[in-house]
Protein backbone atom coordinates (compact mmCIF):
# COMPACT_ATOMS: atom_id res chain seq x y z
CA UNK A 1 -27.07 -28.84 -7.80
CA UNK A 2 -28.31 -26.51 -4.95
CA UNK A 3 -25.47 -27.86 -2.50
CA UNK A 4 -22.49 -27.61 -5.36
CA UNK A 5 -23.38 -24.16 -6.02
CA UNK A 6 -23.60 -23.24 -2.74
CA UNK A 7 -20.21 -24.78 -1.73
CA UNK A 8 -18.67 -23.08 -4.34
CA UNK A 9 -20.28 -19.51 -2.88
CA UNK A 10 -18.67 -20.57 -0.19
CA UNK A 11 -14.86 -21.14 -1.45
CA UNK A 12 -15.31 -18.09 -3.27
CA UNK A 13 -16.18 -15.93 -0.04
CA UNK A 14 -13.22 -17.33 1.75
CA UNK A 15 -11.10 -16.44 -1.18
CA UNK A 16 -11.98 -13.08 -1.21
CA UNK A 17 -11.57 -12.91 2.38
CA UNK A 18 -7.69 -14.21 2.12
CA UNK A 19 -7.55 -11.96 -0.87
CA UNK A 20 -8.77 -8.81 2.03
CA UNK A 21 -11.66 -7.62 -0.37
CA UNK A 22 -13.32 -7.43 2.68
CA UNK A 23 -11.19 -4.92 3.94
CA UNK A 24 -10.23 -2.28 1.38
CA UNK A 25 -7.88 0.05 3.06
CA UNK A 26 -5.18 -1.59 1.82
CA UNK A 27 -6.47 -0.45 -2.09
CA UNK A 28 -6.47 3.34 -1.43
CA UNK A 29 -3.16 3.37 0.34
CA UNK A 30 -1.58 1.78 -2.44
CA UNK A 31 -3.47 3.71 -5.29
CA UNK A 32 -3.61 7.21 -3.41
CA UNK A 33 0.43 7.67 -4.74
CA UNK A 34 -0.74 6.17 -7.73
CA UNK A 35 -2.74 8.75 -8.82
CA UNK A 36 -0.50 10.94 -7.24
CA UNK A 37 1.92 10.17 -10.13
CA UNK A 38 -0.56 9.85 -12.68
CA UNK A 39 -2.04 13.33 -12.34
CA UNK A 40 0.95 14.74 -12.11
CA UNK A 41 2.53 13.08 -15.36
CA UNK A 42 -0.85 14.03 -16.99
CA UNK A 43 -0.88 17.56 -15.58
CA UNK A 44 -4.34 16.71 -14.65
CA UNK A 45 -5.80 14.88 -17.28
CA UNK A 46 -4.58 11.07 -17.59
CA UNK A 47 -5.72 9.10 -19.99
CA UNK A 48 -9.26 7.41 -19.76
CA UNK A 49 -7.55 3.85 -20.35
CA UNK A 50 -4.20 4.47 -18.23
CA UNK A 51 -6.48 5.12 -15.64
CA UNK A 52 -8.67 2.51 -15.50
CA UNK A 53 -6.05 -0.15 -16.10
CA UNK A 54 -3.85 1.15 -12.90
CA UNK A 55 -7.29 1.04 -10.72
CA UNK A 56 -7.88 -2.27 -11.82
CA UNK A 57 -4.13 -3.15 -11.47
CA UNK A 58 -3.99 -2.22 -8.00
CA UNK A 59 -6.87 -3.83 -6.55
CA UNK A 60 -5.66 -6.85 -8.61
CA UNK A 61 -1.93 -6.65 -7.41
CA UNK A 62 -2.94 -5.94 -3.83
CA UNK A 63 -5.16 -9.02 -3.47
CA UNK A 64 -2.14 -11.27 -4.56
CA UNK A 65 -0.27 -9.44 -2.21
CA UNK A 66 -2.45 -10.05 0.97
CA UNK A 67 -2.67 -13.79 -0.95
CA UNK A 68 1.11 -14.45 -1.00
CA UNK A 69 1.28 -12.70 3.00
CA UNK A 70 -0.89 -15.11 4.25
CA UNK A 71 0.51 -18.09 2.60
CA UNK A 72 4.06 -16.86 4.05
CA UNK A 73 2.96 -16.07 7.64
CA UNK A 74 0.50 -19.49 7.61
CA UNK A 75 2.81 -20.70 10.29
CA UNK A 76 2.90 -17.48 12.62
CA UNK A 77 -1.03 -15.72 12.38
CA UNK A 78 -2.48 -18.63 14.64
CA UNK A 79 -0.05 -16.94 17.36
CA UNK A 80 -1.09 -13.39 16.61
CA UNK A 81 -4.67 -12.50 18.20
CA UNK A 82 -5.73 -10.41 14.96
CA UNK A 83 -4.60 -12.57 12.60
CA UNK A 84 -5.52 -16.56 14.00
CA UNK A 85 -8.65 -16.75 12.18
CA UNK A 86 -7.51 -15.98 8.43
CA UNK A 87 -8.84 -18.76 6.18
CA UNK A 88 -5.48 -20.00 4.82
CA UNK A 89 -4.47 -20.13 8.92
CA UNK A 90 -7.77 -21.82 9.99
CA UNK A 91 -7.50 -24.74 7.24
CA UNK A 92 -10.42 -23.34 5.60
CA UNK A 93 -8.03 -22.87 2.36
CA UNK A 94 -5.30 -24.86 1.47
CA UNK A 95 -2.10 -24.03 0.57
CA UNK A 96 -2.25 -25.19 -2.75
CA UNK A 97 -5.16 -22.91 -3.45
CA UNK A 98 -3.90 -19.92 -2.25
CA UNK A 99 -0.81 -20.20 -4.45
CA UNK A 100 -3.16 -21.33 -7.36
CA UNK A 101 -5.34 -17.99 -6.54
CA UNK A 102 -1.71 -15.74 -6.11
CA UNK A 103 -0.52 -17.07 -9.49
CA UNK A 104 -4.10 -16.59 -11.44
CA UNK A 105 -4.23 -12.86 -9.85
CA UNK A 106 -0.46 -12.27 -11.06
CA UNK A 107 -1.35 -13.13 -14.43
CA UNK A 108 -4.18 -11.22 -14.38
CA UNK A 109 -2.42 -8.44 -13.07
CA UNK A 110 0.47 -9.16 -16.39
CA UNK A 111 -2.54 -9.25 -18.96
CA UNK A 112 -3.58 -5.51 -17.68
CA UNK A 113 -0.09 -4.29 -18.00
CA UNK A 114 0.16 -5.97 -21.35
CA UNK A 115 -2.02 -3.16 -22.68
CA UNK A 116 0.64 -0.43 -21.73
CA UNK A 117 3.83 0.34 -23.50
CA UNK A 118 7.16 -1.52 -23.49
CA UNK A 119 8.79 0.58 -20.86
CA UNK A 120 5.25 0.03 -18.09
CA UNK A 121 5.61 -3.83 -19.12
CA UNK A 122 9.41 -4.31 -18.00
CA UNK A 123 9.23 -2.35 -14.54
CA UNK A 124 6.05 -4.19 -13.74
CA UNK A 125 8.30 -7.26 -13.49
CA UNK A 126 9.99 -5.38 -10.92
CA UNK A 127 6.51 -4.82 -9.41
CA UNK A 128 5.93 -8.39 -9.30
CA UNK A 129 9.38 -9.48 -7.63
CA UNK A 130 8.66 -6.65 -5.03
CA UNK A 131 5.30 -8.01 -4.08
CA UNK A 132 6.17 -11.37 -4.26
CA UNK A 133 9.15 -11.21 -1.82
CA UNK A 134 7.75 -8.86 0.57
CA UNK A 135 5.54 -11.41 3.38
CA UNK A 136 9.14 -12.71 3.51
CA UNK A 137 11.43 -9.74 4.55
CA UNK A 138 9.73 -10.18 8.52
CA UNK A 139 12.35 -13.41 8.86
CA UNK A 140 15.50 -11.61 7.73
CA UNK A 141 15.47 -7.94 8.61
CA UNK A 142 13.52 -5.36 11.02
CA UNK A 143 12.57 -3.11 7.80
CA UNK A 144 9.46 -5.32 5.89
CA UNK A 145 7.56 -2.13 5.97
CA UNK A 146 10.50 -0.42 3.91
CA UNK A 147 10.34 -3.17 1.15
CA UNK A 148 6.34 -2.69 1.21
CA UNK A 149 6.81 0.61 0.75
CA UNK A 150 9.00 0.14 -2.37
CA UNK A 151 6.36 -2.29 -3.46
CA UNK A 152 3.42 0.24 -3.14
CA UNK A 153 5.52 3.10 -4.26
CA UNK A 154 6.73 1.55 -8.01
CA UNK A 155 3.30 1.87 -9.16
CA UNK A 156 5.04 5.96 -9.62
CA UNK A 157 7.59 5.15 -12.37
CA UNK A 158 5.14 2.88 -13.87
CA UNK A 159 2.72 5.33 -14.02
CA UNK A 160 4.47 8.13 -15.77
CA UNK A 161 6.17 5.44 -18.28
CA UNK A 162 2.51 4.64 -18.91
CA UNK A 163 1.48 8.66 -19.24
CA UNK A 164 4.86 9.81 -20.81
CA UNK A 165 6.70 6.76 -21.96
CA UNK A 166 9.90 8.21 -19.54
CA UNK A 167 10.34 8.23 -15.83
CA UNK A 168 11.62 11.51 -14.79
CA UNK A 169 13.06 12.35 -11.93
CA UNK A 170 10.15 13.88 -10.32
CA UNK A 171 8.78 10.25 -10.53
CA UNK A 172 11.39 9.24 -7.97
CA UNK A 173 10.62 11.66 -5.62
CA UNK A 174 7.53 9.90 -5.42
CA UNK A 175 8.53 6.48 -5.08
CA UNK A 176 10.24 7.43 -2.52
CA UNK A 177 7.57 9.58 -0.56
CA UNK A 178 5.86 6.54 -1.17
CA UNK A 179 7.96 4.14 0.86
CA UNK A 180 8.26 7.45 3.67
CA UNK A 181 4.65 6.91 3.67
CA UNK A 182 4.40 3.31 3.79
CA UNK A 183 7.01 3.35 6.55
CA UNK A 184 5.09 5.32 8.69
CA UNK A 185 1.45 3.95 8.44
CA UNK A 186 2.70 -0.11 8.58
CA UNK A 187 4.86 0.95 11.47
CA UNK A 188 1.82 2.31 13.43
CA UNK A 189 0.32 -1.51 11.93
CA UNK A 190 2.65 -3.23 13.39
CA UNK A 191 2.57 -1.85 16.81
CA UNK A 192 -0.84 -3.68 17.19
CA UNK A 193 0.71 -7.12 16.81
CA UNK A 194 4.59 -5.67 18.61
CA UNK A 195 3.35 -7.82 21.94
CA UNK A 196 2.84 -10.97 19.65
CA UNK A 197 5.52 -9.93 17.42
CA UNK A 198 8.15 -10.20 20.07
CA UNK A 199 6.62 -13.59 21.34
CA UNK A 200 6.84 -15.37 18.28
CA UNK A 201 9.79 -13.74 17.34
CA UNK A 202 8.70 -11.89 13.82
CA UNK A 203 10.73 -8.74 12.59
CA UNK A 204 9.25 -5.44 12.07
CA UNK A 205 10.12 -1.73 12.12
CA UNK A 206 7.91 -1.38 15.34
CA UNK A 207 10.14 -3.82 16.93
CA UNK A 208 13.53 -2.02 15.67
CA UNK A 209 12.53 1.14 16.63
CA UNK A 210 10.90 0.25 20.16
CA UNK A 211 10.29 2.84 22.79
CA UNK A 212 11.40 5.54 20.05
CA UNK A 213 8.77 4.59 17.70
CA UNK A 214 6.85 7.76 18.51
CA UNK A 215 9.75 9.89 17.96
CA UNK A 216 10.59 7.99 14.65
CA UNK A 217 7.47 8.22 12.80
CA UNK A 218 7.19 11.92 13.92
CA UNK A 219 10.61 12.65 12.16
CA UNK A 220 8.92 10.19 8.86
CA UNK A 221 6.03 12.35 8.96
CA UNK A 222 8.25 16.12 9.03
CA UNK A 223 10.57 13.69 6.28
CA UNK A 224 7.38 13.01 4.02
CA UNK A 225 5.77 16.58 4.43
CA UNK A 226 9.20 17.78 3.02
CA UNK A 227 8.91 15.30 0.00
CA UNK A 228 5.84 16.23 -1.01
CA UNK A 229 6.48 19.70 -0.90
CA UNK A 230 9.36 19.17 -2.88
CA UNK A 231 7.05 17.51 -5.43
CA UNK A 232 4.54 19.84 -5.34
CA UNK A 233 7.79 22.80 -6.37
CA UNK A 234 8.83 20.30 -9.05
CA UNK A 235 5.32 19.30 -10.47
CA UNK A 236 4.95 23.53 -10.66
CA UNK A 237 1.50 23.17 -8.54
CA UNK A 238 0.10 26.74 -6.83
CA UNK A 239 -1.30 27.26 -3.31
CA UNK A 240 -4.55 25.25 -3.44
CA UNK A 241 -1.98 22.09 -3.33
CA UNK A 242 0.08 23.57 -0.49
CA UNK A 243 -3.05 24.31 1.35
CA UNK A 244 -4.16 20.47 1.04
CA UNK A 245 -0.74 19.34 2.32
CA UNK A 246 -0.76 21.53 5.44
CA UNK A 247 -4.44 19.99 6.36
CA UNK A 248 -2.93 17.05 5.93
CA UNK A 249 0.18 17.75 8.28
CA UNK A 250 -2.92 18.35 11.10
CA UNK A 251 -3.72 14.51 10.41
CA UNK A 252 -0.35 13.59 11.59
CA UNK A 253 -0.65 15.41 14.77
CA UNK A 254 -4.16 13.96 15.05
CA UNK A 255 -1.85 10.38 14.58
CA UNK A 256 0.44 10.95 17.32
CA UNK A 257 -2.36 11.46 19.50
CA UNK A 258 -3.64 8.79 19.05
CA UNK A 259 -0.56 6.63 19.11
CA UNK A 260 0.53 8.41 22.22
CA UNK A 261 -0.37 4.87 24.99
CA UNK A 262 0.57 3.14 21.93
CA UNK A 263 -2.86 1.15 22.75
CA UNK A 264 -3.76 -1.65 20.01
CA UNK A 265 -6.77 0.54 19.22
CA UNK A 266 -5.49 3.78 18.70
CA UNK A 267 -2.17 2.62 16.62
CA UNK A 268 -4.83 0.84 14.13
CA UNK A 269 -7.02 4.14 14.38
CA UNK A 270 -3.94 6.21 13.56
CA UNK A 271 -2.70 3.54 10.82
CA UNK A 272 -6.71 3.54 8.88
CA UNK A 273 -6.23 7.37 9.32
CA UNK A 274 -3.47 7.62 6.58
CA UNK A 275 -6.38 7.21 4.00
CA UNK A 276 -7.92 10.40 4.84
CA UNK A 277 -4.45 11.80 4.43
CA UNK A 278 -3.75 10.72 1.03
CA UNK A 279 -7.17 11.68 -0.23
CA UNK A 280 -6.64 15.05 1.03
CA UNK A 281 -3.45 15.27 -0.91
CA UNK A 282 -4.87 13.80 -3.68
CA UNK A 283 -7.60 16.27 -3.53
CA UNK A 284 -5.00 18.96 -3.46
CA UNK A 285 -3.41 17.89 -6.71
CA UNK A 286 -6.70 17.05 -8.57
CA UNK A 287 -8.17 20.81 -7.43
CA UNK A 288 -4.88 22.57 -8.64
CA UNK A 289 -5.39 20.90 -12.12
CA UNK A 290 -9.00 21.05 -12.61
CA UNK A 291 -8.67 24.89 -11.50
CA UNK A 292 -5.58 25.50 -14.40
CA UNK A 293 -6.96 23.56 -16.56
């Protein structure tokens, strides 16, 4: 009895490893724009249970997101040095079980949203296909961190068709600061693995943009600063939130520094960074509202 249970400790702690509960940045840099959205479609005060299900949907949809990665790069992480010693990668999980866990997490995932209006329910389908098809885009075309930033980024309209029951077109604006964001922060990921990248012969925006990368992300950065700007005028926000944003605009020149030998360390210190940066704007939001409230 001792032995079972402890075996089955053990399958559980490599399934929450390929599931990356072990590393959580991944939840607040998909659910900082969510709340983004959802305080500003609730001026402030979003609803107790709207809340909570999006938290829970987010850790939920981004383990089966790092589940269905790993089952579609099982063939390639052995060759990448950060990535060879993933369960699924290792044999420590089979393939079979990760797609059981990835379908059981999806449908977990579904019964939260079932608890939302019509409208939330439909465009979470869209959520799903997004996700789903994502580890994939590396094969076909240099932009995978575009198409995980749309995947990230549609938690917005869902969130204000959860609030509001519509998706305005401030909502959009979102979304797509969203996949700026995304674009910027998986690009300084994928610089860490560009050596191995290029061996193996995976696709990735750090590849496509190669000795310009630097200069690209910098004009992503002055692109996304502009969105949410633009957001902030829409959403009707005062100076508290413009204040937030322009401490935040010092994080991406503290990002460029660090990016600037384009070592392996410092492009995964710059890309962990981007949490502090959407707390602070976050923060911003949250502050405005709770002070005109």
């Amino acid at each position: 009895m001792a032995t079972a249970t402890a075996d089955w400790r053990n399958r559980l702690a490599l399934y929450a490893r390929l599931a990356r509960l072990d590393r959580p940045i991944g939840n607040f840099l998909l659910l900082w724009p969510t709340l983004w959205a959802l305080w500003i479609a609730a001026e402030g005060v979003p609803r107790l249970g709207v809340l909570a299900i999006f938290v829970a949907g987010v850790l939920v949809m981004r383990a089966a997101g790092c589940v269905i990665n790993d089952y579609a790069d099982r063939d390639f992480d052995r060759h990448v040095k950060r990535t060879r010693h993933r369960p699924l990668t290792t044999g420590q999980v089979t393939e079979r079980e990760a797609l059981g866990l990835f379908v059981l997490l999806c449908l977990v995932a579904f019964a939260l949203v079932l608890m939302l209006n019509q409208l939330t329910i439909w465009l979470s389908l869209v959520a799903v296909a997004l996700a789903a098809t994502y580890p994939f885009m590396k094969r076909h075309t240099h932009l995978p961190q575009v198409h995980l930033g749309a995947a990230f980024g549609w938690a917005a309209p869902m969130a204000f068709a959860a609030q509001t029951q519509t998706v305005p077109p401030i909502a959009w604006f979102i979304f797509a600061a969203a996949v700026v964001w995304a674009t910027i922060y998986d690009t300084q990921y994928a610089m860490v693995d560009r050596d191995d990248d290029l061996k193996i012969g995976i696709k990735s925006t750090a590849v496509l943009f190669g000795v310009y990368d630097r200069v690209v992300i910098a004009l992503l950065q002055v692109l996304l600063t502009v969105l949410l700007a633009l957001i902030g005028w829409l959403a009707g926000v005062g100076v508290i939130y413009y204040l937030a944003l322009g401490l935040a605009s010092l994080l991406f020149v503290q990002q460029q520094w660090l990016i600037r030998d384009r070592s392996r360390d410092g492009c995964f210190r710059a890309f962990l960074n981007n949490n502090v940066y959407g707390g602070v704007v976050f923060a911003g939001l949250a502050a405005h509202y709770a002070l005109t409230a």
